[in-house]
C-alpha atoms as a PDB file:
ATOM      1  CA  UNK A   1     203.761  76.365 109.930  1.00  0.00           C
ATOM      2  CA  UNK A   2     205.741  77.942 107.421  1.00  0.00           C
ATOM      3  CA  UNK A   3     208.369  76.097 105.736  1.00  0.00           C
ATOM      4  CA  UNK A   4     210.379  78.870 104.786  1.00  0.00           C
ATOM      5  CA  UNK A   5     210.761  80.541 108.278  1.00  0.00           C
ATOM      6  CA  UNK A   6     211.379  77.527 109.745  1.00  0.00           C
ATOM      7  CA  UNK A   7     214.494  76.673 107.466  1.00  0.00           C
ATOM      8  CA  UNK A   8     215.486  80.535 107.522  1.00  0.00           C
ATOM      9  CA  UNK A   9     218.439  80.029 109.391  1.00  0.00           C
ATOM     10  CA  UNK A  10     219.258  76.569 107.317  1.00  0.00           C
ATOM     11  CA  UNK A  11     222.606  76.275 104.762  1.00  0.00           C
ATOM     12  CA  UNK A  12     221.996  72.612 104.705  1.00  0.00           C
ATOM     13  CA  UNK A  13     218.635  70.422 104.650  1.00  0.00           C
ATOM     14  CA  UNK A  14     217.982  67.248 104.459  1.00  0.00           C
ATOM     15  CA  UNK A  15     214.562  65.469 103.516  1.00  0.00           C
ATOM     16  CA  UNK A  16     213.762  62.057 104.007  1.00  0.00           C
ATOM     17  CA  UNK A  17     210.267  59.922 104.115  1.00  0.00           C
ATOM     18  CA  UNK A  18     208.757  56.020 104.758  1.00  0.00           C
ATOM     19  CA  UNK A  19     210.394  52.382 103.990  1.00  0.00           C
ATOM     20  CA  UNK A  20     208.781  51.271 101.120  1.00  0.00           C
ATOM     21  CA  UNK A  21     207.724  54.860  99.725  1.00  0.00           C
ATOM     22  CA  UNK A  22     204.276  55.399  98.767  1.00  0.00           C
ATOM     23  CA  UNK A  23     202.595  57.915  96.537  1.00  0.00           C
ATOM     24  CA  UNK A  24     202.170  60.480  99.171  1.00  0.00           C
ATOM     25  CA  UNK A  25     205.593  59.444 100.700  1.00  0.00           C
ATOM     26  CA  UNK A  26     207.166  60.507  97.138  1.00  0.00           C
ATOM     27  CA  UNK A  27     204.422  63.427  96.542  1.00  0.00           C
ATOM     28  CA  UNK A  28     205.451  64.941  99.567  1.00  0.00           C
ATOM     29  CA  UNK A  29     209.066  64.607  99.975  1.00  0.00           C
ATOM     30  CA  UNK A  30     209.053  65.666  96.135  1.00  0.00           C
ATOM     31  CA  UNK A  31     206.905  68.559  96.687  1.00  0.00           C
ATOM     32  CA  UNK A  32     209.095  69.519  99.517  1.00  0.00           C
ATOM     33  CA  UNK A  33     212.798  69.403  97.353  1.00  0.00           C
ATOM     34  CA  UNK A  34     211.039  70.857  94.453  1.00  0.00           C
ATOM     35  CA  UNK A  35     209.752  74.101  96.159  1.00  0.00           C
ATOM     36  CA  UNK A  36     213.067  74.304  98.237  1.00  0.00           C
ATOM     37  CA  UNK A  37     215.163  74.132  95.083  1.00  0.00           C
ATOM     38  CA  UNK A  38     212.980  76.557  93.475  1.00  0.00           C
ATOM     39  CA  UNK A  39     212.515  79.177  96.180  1.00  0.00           C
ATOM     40  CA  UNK A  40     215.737  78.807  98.266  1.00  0.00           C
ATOM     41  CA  UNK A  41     219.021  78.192  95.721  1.00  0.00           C
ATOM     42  CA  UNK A  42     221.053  79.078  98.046  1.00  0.00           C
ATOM     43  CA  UNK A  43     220.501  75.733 100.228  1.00  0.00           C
ATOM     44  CA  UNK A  44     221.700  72.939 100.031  1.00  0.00           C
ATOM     45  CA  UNK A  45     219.202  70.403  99.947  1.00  0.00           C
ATOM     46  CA  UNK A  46     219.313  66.508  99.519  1.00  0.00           C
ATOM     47  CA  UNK A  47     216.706  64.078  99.221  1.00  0.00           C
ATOM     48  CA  UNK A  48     216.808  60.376 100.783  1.00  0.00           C
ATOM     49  CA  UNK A  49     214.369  57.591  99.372  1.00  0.00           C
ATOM     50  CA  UNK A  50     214.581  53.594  98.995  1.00  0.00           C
ATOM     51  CA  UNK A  51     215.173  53.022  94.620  1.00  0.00           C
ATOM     52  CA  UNK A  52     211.556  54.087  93.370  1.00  0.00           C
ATOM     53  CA  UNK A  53     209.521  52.094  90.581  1.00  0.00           C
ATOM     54  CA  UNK A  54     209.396  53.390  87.278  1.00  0.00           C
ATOM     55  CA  UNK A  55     205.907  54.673  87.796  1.00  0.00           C
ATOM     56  CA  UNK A  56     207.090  57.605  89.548  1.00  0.00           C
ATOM     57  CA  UNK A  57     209.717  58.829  86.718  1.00  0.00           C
ATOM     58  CA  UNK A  58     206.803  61.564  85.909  1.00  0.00           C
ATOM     59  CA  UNK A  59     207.585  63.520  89.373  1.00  0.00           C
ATOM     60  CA  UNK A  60     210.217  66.020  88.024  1.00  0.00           C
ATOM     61  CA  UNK A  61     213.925  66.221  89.536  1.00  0.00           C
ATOM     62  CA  UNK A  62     213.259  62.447  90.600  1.00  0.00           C
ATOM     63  CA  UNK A  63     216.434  61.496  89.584  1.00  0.00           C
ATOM     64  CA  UNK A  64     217.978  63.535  92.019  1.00  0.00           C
ATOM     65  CA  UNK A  65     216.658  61.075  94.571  1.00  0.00           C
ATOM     66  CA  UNK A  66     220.013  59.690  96.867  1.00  0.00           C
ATOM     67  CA  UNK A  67     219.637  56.137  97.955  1.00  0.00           C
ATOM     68  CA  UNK A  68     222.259  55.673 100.134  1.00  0.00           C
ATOM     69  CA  UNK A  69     222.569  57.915 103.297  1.00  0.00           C
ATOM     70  CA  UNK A  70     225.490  60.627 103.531  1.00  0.00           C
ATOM     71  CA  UNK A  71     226.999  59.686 107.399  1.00  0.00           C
ATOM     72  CA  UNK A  72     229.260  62.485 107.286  1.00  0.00           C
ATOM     73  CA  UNK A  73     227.043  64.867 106.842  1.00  0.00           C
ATOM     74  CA  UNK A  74     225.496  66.856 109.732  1.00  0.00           C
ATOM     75  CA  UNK A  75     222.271  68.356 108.738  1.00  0.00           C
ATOM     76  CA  UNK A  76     221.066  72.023 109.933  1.00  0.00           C
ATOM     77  CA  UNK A  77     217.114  70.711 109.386  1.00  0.00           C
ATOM     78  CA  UNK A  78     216.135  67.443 108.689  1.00  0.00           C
ATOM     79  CA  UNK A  79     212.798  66.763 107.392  1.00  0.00           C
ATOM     80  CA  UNK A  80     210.860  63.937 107.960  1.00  0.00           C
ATOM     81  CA  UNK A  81     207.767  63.791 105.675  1.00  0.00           C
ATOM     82  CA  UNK A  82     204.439  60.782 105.945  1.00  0.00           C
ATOM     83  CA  UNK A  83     206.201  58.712 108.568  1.00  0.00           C
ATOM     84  CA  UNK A  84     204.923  58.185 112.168  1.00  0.00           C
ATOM     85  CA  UNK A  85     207.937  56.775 113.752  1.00  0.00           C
ATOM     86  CA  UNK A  86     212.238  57.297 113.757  1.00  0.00           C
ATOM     87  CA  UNK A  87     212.111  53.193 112.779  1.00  0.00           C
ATOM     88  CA  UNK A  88     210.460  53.876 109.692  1.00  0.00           C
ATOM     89  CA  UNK A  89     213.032  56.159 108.184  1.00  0.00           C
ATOM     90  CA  UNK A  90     216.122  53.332 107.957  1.00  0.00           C
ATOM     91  CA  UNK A  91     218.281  53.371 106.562  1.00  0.00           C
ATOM     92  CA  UNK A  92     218.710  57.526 107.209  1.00  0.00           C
ATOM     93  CA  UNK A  93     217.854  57.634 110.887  1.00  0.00           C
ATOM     94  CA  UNK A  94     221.664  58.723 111.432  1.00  0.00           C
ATOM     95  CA  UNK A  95     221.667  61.549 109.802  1.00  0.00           C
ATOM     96  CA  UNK A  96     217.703  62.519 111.599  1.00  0.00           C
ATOM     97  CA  UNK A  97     219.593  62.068 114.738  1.00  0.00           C
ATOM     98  CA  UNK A  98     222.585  63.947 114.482  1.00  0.00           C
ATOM     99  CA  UNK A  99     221.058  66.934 112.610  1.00  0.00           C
ATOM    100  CA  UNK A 100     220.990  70.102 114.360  1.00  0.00           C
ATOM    101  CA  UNK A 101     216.594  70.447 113.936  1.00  0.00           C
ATOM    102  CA  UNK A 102     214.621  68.149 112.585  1.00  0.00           C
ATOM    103  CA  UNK A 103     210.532  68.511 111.503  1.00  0.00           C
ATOM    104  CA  UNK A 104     208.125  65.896 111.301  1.00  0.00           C
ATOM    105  CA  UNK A 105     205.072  66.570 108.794  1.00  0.00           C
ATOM    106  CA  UNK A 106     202.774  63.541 108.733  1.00  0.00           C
ATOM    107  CA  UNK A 107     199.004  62.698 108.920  1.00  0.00           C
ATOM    108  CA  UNK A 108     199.010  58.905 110.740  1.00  0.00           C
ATOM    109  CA  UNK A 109     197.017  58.493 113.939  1.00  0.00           C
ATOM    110  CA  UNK A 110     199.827  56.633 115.030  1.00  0.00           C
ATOM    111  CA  UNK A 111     202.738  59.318 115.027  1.00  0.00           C
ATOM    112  CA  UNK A 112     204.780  59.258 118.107  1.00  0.00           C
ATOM    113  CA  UNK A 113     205.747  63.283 117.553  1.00  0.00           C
ATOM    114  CA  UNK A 114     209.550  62.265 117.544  1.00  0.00           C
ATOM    115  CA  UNK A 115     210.857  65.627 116.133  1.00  0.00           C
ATOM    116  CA  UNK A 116     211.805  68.804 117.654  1.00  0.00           C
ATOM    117  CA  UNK A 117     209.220  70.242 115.356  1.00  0.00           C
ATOM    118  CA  UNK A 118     205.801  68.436 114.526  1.00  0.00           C
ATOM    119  CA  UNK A 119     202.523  69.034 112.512  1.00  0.00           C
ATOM    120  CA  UNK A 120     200.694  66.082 112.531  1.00  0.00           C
ATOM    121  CA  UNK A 121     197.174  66.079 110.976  1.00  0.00           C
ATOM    122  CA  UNK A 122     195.137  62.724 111.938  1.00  0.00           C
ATOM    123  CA  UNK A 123     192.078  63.367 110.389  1.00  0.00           C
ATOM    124  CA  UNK A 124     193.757  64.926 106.555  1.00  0.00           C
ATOM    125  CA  UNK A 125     194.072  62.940 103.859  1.00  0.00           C
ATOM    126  CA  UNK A 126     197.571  62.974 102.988  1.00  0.00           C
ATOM    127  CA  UNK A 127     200.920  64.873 104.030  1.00  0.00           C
ATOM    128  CA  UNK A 128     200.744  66.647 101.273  1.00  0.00           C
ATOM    129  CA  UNK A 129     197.623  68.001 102.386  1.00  0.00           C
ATOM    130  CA  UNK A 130     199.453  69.154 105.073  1.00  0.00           C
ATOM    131  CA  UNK A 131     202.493  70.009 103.208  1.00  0.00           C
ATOM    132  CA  UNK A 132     200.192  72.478 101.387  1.00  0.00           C
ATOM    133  CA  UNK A 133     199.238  74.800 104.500  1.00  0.00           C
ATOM    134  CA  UNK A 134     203.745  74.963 104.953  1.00  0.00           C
ATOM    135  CA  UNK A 135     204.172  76.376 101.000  1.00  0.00           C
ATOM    136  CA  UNK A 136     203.175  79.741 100.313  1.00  0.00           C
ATOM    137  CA  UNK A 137     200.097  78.891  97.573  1.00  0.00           C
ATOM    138  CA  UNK A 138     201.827  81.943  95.455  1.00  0.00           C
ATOM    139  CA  UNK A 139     205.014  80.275  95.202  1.00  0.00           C
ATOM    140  CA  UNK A 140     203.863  77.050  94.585  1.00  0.00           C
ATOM    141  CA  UNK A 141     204.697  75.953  91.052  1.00  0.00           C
ATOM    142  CA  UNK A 142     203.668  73.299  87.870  1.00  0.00           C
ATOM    143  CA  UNK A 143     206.447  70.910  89.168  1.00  0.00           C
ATOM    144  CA  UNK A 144     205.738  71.279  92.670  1.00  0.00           C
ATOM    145  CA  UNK A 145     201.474  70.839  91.906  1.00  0.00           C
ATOM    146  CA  UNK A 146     202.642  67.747  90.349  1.00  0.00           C
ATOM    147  CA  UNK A 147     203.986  66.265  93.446  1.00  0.00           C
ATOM    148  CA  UNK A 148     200.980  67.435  95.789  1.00  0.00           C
ATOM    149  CA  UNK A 149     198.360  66.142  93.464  1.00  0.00           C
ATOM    150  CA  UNK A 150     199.784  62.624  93.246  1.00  0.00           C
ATOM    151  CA  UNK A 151     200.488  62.252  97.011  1.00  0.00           C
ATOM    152  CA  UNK A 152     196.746  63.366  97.349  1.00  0.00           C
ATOM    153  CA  UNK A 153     195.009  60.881  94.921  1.00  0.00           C
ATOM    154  CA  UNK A 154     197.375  57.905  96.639  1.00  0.00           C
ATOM    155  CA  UNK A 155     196.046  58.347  99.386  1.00  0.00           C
ATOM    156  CA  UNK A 156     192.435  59.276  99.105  1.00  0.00           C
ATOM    157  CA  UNK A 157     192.403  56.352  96.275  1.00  0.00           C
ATOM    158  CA  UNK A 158     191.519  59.279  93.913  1.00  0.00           C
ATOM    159  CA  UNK A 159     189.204  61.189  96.271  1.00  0.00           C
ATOM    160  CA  UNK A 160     187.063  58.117  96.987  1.00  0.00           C
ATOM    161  CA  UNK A 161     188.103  56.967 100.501  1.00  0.00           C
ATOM    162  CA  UNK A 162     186.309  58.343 103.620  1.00  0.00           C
ATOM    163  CA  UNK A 163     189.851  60.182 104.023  1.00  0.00           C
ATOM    164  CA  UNK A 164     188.678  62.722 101.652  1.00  0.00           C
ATOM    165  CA  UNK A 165     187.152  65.993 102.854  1.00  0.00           C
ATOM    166  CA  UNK A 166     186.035  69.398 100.865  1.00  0.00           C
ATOM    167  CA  UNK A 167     189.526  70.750 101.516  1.00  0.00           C
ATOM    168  CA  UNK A 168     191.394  67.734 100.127  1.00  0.00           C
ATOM    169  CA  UNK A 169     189.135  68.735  96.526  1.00  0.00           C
ATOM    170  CA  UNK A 170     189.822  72.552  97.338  1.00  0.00           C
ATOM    171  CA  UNK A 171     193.736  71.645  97.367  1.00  0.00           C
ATOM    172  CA  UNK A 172     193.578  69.054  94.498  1.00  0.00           C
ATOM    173  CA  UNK A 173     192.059  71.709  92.365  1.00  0.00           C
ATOM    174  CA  UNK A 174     193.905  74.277  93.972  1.00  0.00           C
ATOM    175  CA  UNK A 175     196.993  72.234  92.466  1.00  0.00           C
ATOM    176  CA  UNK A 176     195.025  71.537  89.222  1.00  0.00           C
ATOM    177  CA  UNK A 177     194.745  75.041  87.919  1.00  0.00           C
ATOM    178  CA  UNK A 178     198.560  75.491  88.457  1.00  0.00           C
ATOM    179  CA  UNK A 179     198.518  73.631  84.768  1.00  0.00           C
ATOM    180  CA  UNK A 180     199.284  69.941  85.938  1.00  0.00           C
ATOM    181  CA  UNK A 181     198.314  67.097  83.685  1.00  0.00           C
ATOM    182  CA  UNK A 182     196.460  65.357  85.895  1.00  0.00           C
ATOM    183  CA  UNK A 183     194.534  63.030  84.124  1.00  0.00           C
ATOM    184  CA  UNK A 184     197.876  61.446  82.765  1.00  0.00           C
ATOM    185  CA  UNK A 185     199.224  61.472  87.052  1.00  0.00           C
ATOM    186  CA  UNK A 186     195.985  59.386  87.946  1.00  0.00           C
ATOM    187  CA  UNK A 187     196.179  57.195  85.290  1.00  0.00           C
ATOM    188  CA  UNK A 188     200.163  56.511  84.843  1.00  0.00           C
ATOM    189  CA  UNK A 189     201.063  56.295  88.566  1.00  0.00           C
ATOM    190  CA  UNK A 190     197.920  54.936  90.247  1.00  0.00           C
ATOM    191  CA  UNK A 191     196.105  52.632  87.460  1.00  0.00           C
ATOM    192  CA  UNK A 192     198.438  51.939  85.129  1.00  0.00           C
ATOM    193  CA  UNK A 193     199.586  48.170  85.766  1.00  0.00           C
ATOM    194  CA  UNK A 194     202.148  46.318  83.800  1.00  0.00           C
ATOM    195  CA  UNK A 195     201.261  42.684  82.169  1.00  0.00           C
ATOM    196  CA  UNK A 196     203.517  40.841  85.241  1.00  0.00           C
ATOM    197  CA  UNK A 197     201.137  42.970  87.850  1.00  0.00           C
ATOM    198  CA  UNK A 198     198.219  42.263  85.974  1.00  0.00           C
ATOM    199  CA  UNK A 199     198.994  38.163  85.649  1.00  0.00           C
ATOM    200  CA  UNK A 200     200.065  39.128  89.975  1.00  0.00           C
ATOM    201  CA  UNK A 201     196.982  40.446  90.345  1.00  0.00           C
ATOM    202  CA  UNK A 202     194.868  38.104  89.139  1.00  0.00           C
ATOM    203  CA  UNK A 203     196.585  35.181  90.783  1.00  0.00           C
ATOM    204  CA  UNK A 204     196.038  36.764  94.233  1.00  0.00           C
ATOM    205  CA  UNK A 205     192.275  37.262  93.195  1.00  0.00           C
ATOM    206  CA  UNK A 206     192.042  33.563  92.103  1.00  0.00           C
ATOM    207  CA  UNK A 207     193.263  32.698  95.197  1.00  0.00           C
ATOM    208  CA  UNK A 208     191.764  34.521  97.629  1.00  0.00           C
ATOM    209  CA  UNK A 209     189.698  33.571 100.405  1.00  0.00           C
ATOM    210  CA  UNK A 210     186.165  34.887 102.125  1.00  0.00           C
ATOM    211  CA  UNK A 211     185.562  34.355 106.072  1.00  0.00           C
ATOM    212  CA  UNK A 212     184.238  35.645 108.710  1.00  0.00           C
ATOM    213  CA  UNK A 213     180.661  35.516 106.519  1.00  0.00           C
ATOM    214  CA  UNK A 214     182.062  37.160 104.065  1.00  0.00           C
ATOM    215  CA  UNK A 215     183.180  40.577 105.577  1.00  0.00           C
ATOM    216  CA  UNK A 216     186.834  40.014 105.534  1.00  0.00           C
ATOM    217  CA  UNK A 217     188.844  38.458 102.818  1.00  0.00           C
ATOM    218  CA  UNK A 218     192.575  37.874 102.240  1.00  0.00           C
ATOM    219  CA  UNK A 219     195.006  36.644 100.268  1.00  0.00           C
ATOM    220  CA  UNK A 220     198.701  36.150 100.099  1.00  0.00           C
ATOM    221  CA  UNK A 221     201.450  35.668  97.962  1.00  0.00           C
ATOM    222  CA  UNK A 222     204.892  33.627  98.557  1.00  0.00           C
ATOM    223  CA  UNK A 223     208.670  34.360  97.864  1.00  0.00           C
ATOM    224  CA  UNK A 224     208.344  31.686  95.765  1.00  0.00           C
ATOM    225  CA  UNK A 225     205.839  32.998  93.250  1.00  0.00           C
ATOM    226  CA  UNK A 226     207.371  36.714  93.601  1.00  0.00           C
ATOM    227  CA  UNK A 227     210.706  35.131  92.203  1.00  0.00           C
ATOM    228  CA  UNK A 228     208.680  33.174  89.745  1.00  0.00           C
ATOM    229  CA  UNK A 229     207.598  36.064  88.248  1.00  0.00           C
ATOM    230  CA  UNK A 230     210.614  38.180  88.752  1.00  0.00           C
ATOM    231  CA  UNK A 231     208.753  41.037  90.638  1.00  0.00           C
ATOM    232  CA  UNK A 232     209.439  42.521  94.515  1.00  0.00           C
ATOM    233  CA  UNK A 233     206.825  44.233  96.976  1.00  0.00           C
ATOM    234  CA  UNK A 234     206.644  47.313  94.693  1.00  0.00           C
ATOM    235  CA  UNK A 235     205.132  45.427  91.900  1.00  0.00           C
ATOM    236  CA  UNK A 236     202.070  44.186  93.971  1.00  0.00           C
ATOM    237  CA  UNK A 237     200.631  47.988  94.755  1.00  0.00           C
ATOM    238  CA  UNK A 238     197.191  48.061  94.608  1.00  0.00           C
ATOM    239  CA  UNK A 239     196.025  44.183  95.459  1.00  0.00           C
ATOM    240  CA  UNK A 240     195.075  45.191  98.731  1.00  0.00           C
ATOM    241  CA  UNK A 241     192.750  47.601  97.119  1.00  0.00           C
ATOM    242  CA  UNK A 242     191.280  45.394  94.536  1.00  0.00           C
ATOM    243  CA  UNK A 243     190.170  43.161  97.027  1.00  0.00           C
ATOM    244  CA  UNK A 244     188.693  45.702  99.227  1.00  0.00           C
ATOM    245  CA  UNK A 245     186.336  45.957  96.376  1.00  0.00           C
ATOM    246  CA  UNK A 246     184.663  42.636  96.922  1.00  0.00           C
ATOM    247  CA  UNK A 247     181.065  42.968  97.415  1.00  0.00           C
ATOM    248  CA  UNK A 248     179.901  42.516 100.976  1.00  0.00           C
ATOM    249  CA  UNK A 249     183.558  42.914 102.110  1.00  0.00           C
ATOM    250  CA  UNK A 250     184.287  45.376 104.899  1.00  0.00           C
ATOM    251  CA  UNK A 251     187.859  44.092 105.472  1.00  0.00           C
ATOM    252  CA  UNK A 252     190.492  43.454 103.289  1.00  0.00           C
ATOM    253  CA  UNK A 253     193.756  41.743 103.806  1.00  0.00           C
ATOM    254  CA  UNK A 254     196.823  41.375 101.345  1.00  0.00           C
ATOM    255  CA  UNK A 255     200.744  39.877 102.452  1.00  0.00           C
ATOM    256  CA  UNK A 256     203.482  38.933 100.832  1.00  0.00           C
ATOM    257  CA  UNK A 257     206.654  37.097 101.502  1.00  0.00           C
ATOM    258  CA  UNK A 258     209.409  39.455 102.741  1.00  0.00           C
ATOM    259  CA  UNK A 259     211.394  36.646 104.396  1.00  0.00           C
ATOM    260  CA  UNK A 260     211.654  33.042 105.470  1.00  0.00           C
ATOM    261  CA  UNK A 261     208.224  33.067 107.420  1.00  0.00           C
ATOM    262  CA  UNK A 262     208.130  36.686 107.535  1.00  0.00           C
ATOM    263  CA  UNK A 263     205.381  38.934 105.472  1.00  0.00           C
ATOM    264  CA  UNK A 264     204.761  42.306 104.837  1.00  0.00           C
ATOM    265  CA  UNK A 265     200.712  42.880 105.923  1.00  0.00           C
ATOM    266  CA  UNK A 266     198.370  45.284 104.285  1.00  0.00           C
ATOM    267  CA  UNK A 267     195.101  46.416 106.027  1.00  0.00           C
ATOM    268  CA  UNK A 268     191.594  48.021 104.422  1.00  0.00           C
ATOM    269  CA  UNK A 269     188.488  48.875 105.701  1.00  0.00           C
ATOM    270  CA  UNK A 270     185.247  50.441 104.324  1.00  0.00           C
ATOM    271  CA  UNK A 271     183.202  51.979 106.901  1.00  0.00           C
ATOM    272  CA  UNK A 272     183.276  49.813 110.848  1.00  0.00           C
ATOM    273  CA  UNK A 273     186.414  48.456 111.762  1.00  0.00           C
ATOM    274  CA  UNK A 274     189.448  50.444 112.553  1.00  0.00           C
ATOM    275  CA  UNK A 275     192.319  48.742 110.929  1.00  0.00           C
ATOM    276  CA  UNK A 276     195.049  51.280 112.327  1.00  0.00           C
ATOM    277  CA  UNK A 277     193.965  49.788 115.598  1.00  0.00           C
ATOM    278  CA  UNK A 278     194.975  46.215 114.774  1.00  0.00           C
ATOM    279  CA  UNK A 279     198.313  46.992 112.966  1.00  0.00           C
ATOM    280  CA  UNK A 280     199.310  48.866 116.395  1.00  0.00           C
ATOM    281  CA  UNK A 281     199.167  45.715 117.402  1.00  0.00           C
ATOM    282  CA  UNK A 282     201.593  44.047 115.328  1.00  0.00           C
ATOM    283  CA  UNK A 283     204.007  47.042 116.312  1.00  0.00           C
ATOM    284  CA  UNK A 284     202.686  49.193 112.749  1.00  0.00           C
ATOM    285  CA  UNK A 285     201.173  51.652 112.406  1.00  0.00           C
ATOM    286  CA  UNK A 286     199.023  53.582 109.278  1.00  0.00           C
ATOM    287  CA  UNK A 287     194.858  55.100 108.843  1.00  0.00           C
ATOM    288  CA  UNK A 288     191.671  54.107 110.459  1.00  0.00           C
ATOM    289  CA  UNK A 289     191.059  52.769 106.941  1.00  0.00           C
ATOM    290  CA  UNK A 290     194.717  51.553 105.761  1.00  0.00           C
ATOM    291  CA  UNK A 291     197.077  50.695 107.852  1.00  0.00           C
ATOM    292  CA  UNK A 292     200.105  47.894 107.570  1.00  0.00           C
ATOM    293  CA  UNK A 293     202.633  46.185 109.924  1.00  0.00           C
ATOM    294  CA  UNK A 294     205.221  43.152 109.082  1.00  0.00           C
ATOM    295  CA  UNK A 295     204.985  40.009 111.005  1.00  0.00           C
ATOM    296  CA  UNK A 296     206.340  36.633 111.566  1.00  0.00           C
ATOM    297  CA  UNK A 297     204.385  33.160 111.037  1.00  0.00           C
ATOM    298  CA  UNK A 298     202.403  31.003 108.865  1.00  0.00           C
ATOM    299  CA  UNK A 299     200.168  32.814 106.655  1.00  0.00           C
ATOM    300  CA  UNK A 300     197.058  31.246 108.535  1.00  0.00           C
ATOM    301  CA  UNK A 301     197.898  31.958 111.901  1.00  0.00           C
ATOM    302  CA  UNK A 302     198.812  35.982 111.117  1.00  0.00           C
ATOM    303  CA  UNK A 303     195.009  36.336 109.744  1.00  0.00           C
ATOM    304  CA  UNK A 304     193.601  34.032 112.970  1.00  0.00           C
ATOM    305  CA  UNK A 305     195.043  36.701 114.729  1.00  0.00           C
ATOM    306  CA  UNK A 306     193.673  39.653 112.716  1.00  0.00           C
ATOM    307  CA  UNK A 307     190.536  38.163 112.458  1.00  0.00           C
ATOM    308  CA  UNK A 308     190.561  37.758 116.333  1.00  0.00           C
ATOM    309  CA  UNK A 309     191.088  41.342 116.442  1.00  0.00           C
ATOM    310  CA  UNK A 310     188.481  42.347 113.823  1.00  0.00           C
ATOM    311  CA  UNK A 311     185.800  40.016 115.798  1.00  0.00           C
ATOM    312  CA  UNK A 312     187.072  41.996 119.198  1.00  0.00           C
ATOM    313  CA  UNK A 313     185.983  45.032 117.597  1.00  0.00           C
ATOM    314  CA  UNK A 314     182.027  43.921 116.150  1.00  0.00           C
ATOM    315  CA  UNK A 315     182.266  43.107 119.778  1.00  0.00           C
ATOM    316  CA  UNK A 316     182.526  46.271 121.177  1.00  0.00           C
ATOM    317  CA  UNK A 317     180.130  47.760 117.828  1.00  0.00           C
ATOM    318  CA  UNK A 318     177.126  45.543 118.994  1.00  0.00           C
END
């Protein structure tokens, strides 16, 4: 696909991504408004994102981010970037509905193909792996690099999940000699932690708890202790991941208190069990290796039920 012919006939775009945006949900809707911005003036192009956390104030034009969806507008393209289903672009589903074309470039196994025009990569790392192969590499700039590169380290964990293939480090250094500081991307927008996070983090490691002889492990944290410490779901990136770390651990599983009995679920596996699977179940959706869903009930009986699901799949292994 090329991004350009397809919007050739386009005065007005709209681009739009995930609830709860990610790094490659911001890399790639960022990437996207940059190089349209840069390489077609003439359009007029909005972007649509939930309020980001500071750690993204790097990406450039981020402040041009709307938050709030514009219902009397009627889009010539809208463009739908790392999401797998119409649900889980709300509050801006109106404006996907009503616009004349829309275009759906993702890279979840679960993608439902829900736009006139798809390109949906299941086995890529990121969408803005697959963003890449819609830009012309010529026209592709410092500012626009920027946003590529950090959707790609999200979500290949810097180039250490299975996700990761020779292309993904092709593109990454592709995007790398376009003069990007990338050292200062990986460490302010995926490491960097603030001392709240840090005291989060190691409250939910404290806490935490090994079964299934010791291949899964979860551990959860309340409304209660979120208000405590004055923080929402954007301030407890990366728990899921810590804990995926535990020695011996092939499963990891992370929630937190969206709602009166209601959590927000977070799924990783290293190498067996296909957690993408098991969050389809909940009515999610995500990776073979990450994958997420919300659900209602105690905290106990949501990981019974996972770990039912995990234990269905050894199952079928052995």
């Amino acid at each position: 696909m090329n991004i350009l012919e397809e919007l050739k006939d386009a005065k007005t775009v709209g681009i739009t991504g995930h609830v709860r945006p990610d790094g490659d949900c911001v890399g790639s809707t960022m990437g996207l408004y940059n190089f349209l911005k840069e390489n077609r003036p003439d359009l007029d192009v909005r972007v649509y994102l939930e309020k980001l956390g500071d750690d993204f104030n790097f990406i450039p034009r981020i402040n041009e981010i709307k938050n709030e969806p514009d219902l009397d507008l009627k889009f010539d393209v809208f463009i739908v970037l790392d999401c797998s289903s119409l649900d889980r672009i709300e509050p801006f589903a109106e404006m996907f509905i009503y616009a004349k074309k829309t275009i759906c470039l993702d890279h979840h196994i679960s993608n439902t193909s829900f736009a006139d025009v798809n390109l949906v990569e299941p086995t890529w790392s990121s969408t803005c792996e697959v963003l890449f192969t819609c830009l012309d590499e010529n026209l592709i700039s410092k500012e626009v690099a920027t946003c590529i590169y950090t959707g790609i380290i999200h979500d290949t964990g810097v180039f250490k999940y299975s996700c990761t293939s020779a292309n993904t480090m092709t593109i990454a250094g592709k995007m790398m000699e376009k003069g990007i500081d990338y050292s200062s991307i990986i460490d302010n927008s995926f490491y960097a932690k603030t001392y709240i996070q840090n005291q989060i983090l190691g409250r939910a490691l404290l806490e935490s708890v090994l079964f299934y002889d010791g291949k899964c492990i979860f551990s959860s944290v309340s409304k209660e202790i979120m208000d405590f410490y004055g923080v929402d779901g954007k301030s407890l990136g990366g728990i899921v991941e810590q804990l995926r770390l535990t020695d011996g651990v092939e499963v990891a599983i992370f929630m937190y208190e969206i709602g009166d009995g209601e959590y927000k679920v977070s799924l990783r596996s290293k190498s067996v069990i296909d957690v993408s699977k098991i969050s389809t179940t909940f009515g999610g959706g995500g990776h073979i290796r990450a994958a997420g869903f919300s659900a209602k009930g105690s905290v106990h009986s949501i990981v019974n039920k996972i770990g039912a699901l995990i234990e269905e799949q050894y199952n079928e292994i052995s």
